[in-house]
N, C-alpha and C. Protein backbone atom coordinates (compact mmCIF):
# COMPACT_ATOMS: atom_id res chain seq x y z
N UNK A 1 9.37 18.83 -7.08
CA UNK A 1 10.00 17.58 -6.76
C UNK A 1 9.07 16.46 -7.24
N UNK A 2 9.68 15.69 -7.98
CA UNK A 2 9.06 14.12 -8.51
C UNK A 2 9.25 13.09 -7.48
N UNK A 3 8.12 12.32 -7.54
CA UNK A 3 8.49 10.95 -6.57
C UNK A 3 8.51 9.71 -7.78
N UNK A 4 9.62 8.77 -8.06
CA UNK A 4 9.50 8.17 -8.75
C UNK A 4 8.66 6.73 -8.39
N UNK A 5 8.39 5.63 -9.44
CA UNK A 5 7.56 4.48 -8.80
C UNK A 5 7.94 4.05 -7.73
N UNK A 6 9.29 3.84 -7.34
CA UNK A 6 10.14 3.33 -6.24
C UNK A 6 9.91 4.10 -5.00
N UNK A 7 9.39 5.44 -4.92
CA UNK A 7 9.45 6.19 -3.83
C UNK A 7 10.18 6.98 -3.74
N UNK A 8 11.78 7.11 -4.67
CA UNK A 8 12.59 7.97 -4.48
C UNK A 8 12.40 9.28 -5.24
N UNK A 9 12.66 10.46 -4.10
CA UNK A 9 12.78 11.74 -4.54
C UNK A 9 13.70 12.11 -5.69
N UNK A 10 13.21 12.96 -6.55
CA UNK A 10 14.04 12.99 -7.36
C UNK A 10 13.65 14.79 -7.69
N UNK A 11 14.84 15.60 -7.37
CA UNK A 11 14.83 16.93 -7.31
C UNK A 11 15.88 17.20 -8.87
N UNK A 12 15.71 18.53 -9.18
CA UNK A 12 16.28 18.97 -9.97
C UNK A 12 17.14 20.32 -9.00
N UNK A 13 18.26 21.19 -10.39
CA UNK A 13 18.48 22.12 -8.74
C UNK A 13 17.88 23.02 -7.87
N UNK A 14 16.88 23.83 -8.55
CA UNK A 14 16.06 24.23 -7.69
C UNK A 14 15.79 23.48 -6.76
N UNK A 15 14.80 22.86 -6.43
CA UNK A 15 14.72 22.15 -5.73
C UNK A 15 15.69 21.75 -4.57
N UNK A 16 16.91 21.61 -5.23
CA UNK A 16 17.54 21.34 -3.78
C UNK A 16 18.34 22.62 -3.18
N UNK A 17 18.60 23.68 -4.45
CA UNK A 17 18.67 24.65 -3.25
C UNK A 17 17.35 25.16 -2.59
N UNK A 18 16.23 24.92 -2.90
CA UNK A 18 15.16 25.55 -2.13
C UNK A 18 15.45 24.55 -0.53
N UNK A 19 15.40 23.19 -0.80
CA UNK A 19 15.49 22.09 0.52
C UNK A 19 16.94 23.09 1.59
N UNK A 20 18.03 22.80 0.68
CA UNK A 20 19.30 22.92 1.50
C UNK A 20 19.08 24.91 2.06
N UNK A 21 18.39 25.57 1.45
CA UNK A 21 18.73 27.16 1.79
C UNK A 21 17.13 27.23 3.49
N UNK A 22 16.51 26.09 3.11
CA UNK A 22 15.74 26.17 4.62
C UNK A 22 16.57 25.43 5.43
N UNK A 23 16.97 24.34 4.87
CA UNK A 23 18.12 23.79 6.57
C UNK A 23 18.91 23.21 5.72
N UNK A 24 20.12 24.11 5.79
CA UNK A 24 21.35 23.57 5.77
C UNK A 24 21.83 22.34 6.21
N UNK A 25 21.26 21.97 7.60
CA UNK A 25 22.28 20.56 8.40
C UNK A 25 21.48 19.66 7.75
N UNK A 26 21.05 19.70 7.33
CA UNK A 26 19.95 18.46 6.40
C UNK A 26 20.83 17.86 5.54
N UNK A 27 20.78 16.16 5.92
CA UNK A 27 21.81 15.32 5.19
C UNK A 27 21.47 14.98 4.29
N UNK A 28 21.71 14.84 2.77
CA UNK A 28 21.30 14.54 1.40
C UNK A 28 21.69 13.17 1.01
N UNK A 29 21.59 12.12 2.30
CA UNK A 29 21.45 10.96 1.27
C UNK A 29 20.79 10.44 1.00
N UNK A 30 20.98 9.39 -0.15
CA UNK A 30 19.97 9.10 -1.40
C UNK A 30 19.06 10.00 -2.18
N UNK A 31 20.06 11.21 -2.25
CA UNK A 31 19.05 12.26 -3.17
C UNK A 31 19.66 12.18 -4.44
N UNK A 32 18.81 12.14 -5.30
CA UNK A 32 19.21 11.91 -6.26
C UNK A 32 18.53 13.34 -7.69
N UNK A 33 19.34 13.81 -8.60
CA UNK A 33 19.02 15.12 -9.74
C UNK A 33 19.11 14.95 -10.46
N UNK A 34 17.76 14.79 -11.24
CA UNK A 34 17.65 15.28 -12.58
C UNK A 34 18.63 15.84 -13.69
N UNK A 35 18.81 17.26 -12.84
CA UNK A 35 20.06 17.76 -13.29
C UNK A 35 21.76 16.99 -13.00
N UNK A 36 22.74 17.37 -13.76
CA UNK A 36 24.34 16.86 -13.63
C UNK A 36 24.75 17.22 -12.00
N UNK A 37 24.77 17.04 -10.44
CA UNK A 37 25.46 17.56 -9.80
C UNK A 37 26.44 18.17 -9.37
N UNK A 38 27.32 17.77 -10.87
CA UNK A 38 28.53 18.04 -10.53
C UNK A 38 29.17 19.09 -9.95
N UNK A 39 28.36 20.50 -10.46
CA UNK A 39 28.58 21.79 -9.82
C UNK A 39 28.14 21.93 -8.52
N UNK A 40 27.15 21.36 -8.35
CA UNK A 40 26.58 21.25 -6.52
C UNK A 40 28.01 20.87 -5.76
N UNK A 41 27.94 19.16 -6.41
CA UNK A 41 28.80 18.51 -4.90
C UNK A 41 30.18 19.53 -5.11
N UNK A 42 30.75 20.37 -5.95
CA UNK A 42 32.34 21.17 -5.98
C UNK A 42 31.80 22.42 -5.39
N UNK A 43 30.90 22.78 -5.14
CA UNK A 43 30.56 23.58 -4.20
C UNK A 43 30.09 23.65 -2.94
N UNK A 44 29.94 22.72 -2.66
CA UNK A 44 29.67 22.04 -0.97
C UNK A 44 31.12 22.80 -0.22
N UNK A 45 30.67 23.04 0.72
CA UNK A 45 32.08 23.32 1.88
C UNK A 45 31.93 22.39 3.01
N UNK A 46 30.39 22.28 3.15
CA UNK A 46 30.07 21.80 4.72
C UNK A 46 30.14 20.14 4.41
N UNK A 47 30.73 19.79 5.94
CA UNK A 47 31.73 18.29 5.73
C UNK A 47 30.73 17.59 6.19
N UNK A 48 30.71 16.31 5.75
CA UNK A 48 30.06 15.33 5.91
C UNK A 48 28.92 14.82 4.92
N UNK A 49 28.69 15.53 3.75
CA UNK A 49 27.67 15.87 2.74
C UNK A 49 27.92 14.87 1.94
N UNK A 50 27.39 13.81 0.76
CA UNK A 50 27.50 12.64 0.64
C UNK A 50 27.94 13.75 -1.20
N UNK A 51 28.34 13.06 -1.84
CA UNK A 51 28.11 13.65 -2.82
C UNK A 51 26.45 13.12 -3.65
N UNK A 52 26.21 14.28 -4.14
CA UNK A 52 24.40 13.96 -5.32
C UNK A 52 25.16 13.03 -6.26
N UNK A 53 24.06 11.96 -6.51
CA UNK A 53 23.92 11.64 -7.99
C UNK A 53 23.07 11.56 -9.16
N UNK A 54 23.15 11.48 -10.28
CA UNK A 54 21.86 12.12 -11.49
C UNK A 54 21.14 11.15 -10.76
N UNK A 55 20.03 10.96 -11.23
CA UNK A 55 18.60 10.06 -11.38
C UNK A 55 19.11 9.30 -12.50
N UNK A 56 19.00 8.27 -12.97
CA UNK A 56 18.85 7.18 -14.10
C UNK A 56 17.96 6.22 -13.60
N UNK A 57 17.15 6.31 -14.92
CA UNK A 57 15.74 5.14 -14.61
C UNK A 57 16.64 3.84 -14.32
N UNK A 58 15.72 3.10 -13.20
CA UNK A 58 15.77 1.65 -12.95
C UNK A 58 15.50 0.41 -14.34
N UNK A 59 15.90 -0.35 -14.33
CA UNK A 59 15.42 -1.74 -15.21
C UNK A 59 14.59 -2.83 -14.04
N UNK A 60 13.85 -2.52 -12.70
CA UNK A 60 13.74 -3.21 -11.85
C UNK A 60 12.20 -3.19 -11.42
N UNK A 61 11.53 -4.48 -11.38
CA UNK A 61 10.28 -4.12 -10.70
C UNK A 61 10.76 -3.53 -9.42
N UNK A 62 9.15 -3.61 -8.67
CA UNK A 62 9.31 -2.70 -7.80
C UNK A 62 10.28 -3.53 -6.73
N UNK A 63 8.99 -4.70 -6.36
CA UNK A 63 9.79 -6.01 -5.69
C UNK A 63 11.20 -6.44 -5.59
N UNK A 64 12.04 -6.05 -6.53
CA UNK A 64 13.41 -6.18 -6.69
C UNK A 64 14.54 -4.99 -6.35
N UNK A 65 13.40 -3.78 -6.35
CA UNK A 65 14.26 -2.78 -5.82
C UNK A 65 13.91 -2.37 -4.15
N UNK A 66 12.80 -3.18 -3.72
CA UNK A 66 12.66 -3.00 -2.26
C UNK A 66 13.51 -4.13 -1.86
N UNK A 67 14.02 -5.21 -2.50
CA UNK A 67 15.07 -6.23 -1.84
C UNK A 67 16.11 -5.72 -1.97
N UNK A 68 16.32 -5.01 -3.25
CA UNK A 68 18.29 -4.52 -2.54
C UNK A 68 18.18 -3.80 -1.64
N UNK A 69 17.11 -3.07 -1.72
CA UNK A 69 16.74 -1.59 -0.44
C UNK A 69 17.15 -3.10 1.12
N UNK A 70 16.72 -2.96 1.11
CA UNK A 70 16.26 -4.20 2.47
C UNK A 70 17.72 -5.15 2.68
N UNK A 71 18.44 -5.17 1.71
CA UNK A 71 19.64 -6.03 1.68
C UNK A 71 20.76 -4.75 1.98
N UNK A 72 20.49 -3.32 2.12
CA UNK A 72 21.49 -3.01 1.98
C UNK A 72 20.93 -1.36 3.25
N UNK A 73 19.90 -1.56 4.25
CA UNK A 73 19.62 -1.15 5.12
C UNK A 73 21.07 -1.16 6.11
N UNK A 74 20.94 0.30 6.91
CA UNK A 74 22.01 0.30 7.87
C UNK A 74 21.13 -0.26 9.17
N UNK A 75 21.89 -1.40 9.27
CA UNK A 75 21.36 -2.08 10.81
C UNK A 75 22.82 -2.78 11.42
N UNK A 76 22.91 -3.06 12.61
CA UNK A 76 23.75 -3.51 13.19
C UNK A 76 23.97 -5.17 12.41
N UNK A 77 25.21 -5.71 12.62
CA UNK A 77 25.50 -6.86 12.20
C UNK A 77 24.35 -8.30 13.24
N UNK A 78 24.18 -7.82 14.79
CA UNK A 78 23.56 -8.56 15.72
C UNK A 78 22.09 -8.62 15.37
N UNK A 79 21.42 -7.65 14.46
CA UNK A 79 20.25 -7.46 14.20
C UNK A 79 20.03 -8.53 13.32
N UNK A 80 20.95 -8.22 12.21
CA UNK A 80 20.99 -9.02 10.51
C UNK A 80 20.43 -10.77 11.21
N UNK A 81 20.97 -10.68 11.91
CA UNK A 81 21.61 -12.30 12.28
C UNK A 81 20.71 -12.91 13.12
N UNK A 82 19.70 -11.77 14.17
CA UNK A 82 19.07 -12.23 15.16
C UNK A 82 17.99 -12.99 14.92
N UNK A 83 17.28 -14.55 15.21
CA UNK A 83 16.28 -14.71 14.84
C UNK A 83 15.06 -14.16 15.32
N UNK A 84 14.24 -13.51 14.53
CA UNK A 84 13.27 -12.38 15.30
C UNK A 84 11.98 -13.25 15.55
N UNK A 85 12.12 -14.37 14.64
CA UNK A 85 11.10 -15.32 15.39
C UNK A 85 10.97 -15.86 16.30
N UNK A 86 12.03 -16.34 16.78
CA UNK A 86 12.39 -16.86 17.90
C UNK A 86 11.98 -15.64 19.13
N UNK A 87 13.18 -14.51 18.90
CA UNK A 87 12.82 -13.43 19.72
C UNK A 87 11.28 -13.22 20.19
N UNK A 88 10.42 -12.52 19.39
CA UNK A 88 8.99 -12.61 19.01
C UNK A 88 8.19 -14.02 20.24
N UNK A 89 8.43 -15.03 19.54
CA UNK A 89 7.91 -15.55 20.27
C UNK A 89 8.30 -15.89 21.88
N UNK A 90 9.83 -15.38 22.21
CA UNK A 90 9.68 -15.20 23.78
C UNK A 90 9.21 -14.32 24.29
N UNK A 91 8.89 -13.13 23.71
CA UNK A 91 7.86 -12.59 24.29
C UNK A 91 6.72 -12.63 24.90
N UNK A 92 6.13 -13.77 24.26
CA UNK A 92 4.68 -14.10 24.26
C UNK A 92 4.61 -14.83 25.45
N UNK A 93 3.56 -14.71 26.56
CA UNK A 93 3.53 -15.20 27.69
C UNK A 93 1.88 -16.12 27.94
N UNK A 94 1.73 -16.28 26.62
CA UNK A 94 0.31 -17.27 27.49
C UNK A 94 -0.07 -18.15 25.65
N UNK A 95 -0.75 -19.49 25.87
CA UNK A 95 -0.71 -19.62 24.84
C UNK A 95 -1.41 -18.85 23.52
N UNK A 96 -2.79 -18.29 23.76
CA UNK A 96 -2.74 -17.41 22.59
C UNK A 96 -2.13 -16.35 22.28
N UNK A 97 -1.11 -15.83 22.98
CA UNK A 97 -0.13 -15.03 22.66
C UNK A 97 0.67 -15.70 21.78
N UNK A 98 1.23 -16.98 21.86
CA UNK A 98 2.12 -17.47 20.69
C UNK A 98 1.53 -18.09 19.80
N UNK A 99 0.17 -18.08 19.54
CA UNK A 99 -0.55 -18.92 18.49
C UNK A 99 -0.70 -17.94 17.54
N UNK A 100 -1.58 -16.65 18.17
CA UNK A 100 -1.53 -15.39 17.44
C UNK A 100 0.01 -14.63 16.82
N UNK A 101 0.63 -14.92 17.50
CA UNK A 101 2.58 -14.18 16.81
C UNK A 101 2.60 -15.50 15.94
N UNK A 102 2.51 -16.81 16.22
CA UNK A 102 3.23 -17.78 15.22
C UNK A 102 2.14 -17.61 14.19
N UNK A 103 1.13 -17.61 13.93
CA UNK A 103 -0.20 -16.83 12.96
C UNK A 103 0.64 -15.93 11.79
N UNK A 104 0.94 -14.55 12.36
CA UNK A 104 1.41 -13.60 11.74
C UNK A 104 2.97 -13.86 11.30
N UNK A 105 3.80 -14.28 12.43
CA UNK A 105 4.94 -14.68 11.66
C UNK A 105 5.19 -15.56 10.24
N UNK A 106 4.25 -16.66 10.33
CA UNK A 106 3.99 -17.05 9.07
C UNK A 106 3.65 -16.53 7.92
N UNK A 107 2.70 -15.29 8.21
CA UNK A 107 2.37 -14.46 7.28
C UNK A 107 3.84 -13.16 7.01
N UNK A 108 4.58 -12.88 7.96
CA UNK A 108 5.50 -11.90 7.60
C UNK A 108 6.20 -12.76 6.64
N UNK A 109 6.72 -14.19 7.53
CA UNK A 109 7.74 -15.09 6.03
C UNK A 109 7.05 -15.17 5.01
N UNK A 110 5.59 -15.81 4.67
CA UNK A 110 5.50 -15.64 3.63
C UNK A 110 5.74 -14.54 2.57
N UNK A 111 5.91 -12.82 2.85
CA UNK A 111 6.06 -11.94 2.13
C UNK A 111 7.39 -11.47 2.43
N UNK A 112 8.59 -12.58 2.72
CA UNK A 112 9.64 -12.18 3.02
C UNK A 112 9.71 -11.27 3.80
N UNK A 113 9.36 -10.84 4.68
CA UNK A 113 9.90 -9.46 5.92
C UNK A 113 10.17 -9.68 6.89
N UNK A 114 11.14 -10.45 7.16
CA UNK A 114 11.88 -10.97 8.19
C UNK A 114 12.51 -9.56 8.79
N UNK A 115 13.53 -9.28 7.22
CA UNK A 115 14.31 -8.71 7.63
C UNK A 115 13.73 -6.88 7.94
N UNK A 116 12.74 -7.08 7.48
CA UNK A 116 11.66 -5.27 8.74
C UNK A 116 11.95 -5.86 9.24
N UNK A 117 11.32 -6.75 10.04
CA UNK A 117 10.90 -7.06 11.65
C UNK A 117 12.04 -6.77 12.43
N UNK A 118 13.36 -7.13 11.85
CA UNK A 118 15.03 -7.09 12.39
C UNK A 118 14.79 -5.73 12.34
N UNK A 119 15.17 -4.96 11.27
CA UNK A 119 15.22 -3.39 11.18
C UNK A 119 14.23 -2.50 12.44
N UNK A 120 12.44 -3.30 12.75
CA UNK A 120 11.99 -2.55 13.33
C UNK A 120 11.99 -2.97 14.52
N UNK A 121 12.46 -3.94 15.38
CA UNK A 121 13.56 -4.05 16.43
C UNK A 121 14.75 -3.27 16.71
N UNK A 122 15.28 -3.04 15.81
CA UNK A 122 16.46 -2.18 15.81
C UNK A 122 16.10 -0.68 16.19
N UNK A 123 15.11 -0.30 15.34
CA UNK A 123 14.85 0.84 15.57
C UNK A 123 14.15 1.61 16.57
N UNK A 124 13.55 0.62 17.74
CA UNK A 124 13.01 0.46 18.52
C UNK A 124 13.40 1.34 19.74
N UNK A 125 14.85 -0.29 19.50
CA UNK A 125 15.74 -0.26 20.44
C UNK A 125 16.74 0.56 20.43
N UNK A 126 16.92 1.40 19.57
CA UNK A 126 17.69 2.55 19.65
C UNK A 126 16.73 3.81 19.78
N UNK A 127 15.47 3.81 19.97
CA UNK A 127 14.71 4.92 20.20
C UNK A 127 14.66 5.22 21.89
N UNK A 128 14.21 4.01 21.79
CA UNK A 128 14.18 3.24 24.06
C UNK A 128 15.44 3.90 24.22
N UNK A 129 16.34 3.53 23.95
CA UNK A 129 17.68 4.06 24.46
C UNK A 129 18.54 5.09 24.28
N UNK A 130 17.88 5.88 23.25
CA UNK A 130 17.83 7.64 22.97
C UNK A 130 16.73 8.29 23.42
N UNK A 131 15.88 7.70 24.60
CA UNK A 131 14.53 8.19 24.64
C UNK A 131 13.82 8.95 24.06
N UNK A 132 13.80 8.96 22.84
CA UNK A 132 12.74 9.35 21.62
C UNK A 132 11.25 8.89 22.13
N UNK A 133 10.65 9.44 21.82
CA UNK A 133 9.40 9.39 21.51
C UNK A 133 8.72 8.96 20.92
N UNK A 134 7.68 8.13 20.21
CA UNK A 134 7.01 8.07 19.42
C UNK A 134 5.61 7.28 19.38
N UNK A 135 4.71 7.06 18.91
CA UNK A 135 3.26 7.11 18.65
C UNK A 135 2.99 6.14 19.28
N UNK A 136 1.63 5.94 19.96
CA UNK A 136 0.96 4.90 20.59
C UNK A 136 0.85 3.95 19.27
N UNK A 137 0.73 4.43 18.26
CA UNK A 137 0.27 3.32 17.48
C UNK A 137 -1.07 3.93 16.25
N UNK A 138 -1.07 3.86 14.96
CA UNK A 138 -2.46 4.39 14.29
C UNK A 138 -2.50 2.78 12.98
N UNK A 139 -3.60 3.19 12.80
CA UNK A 139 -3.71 3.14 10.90
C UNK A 139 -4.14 0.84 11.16
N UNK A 140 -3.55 0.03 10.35
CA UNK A 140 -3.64 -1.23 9.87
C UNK A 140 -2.79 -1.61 10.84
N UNK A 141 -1.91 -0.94 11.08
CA UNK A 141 -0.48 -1.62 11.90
C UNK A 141 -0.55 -1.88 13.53
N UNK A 142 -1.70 -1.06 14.33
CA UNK A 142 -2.33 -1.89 15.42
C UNK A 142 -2.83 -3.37 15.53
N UNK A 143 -2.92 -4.05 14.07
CA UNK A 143 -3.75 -4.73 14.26
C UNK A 143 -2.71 -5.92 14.47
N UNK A 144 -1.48 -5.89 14.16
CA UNK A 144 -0.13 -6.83 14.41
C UNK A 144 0.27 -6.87 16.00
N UNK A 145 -0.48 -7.99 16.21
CA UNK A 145 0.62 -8.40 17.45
C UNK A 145 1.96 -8.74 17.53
N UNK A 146 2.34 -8.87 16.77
CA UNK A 146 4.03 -9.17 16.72
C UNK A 146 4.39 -7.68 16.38
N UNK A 147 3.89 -6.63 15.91
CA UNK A 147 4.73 -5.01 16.02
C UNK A 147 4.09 -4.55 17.87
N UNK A 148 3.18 -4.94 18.29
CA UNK A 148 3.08 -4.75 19.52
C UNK A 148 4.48 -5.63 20.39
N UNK A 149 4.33 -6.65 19.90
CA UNK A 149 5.82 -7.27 20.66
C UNK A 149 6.81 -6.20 20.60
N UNK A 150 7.10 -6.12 19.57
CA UNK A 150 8.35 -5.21 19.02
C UNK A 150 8.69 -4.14 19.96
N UNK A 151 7.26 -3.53 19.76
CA UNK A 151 7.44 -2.01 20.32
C UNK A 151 6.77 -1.01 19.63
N UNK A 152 6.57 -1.53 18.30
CA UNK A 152 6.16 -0.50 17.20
C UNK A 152 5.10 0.53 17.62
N UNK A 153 3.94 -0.21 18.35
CA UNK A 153 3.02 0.56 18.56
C UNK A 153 2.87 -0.18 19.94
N UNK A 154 1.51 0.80 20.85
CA UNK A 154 1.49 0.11 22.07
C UNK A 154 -0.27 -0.43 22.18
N UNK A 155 -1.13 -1.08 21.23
CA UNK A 155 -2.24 -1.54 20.94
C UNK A 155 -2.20 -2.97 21.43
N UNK A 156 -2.76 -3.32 22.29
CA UNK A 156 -2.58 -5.03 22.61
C UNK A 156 -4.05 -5.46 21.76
N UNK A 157 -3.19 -5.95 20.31
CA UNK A 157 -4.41 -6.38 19.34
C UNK A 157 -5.46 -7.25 19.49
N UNK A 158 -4.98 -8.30 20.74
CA UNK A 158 -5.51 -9.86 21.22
C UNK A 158 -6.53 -9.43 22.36
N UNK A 159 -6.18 -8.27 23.28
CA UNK A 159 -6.90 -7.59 23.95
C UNK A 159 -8.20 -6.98 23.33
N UNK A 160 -7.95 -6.06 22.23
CA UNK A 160 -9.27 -5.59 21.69
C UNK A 160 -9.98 -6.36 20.20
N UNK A 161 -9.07 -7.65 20.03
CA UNK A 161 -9.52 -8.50 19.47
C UNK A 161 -9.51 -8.51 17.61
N UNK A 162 -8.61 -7.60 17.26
CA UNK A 162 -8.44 -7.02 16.03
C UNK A 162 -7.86 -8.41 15.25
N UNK A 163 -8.43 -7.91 14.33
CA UNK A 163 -7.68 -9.40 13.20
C UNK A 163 -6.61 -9.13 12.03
N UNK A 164 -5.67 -9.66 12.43
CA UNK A 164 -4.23 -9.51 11.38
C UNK A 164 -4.67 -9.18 10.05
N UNK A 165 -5.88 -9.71 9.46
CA UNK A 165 -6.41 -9.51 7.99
C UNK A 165 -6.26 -7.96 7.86
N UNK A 166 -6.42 -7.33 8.86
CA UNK A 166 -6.58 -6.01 8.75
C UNK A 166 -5.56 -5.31 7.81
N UNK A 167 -3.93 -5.90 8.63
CA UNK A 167 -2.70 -5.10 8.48
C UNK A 167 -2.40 -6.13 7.13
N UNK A 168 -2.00 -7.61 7.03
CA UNK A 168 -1.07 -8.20 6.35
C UNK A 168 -2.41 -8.71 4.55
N UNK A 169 -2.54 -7.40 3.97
CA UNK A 169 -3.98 -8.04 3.52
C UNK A 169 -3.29 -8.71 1.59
């Protein structure tokens, strides 16, 4: 299996019968083959299976193909729309709590990622409410107090005094 510049997998058929013959219920979207699919997807029985499509190189920096990615994310319509800055900062309960989020929020707009912050709200909040599980928190991304707002991780950055330079560099 190839990973192309973009990140996307790109299998030939081996490959995807090796993926699909370890787990079947495994959903194939955005997989994309090397090889013609055509014989794959007319042989599918099991419902719900997206049909494959070849691989064809992009004409797109990278930057341009993480914005359609990002423009075309499954999130609720209430998410798209919500201002997460606003949100974000009601969170914050003392003033360096909102000096430090309005800090970083400036820095998320500047690199356009509004619309993560929506997505990782979303995803949050549908974890909380599927009670999923997931990580206290590792890596650069402790060091964001506004993904501690969120939920992302549970590191109170202002507490152990970590500096945003860390994560937004």
């Amino acid at each position: 299996m190839k990973i192309d510049r973009y990140g996307q997998s790109i299998l030939n058929e081996s490959d995807l019968c090796h993926l699909f013959l370890n787990d079947p219920t495994k959903i194939f979207n955005n997989v994309v083959l090397v090889d013609s699919p055509i014989e794959f997807n007319e042989c599918l029985t099991i419902e719900n299976i997206p049909d494959l499509k070849v691989y064809t190189e992009l004409d797109l920096s990278v930057t341009q193909f993480d914005s359609i990615c990002q423009a075309t994310w499954f999130m609720p319509k209430e998410y798209y729309s919500m201002d997460i800055a606003k949100w974000v900062l009601e969170q914050c309960t003392s003033e360096p709590e909102l000096q430090r989020a309005g800090e970083e929020l400036i820095m998320f707009q500047e690199r356009d990622m509004f619309t993560l912050l929506q997505y990782l709200k979303y995803l949050v909040d549908v974890m909380r409410k599927n009670n999923i599980i997931w990580g206290v928190g590792r890596g650069s991304s402790v060091s964001s107090f506004v993904l501690f707002l969120i939920g992302i991780h549970r590191i109170n950055s202002l507490h152990y005094q970590l500096s945003i330079d860390e994560f937004l560099k």
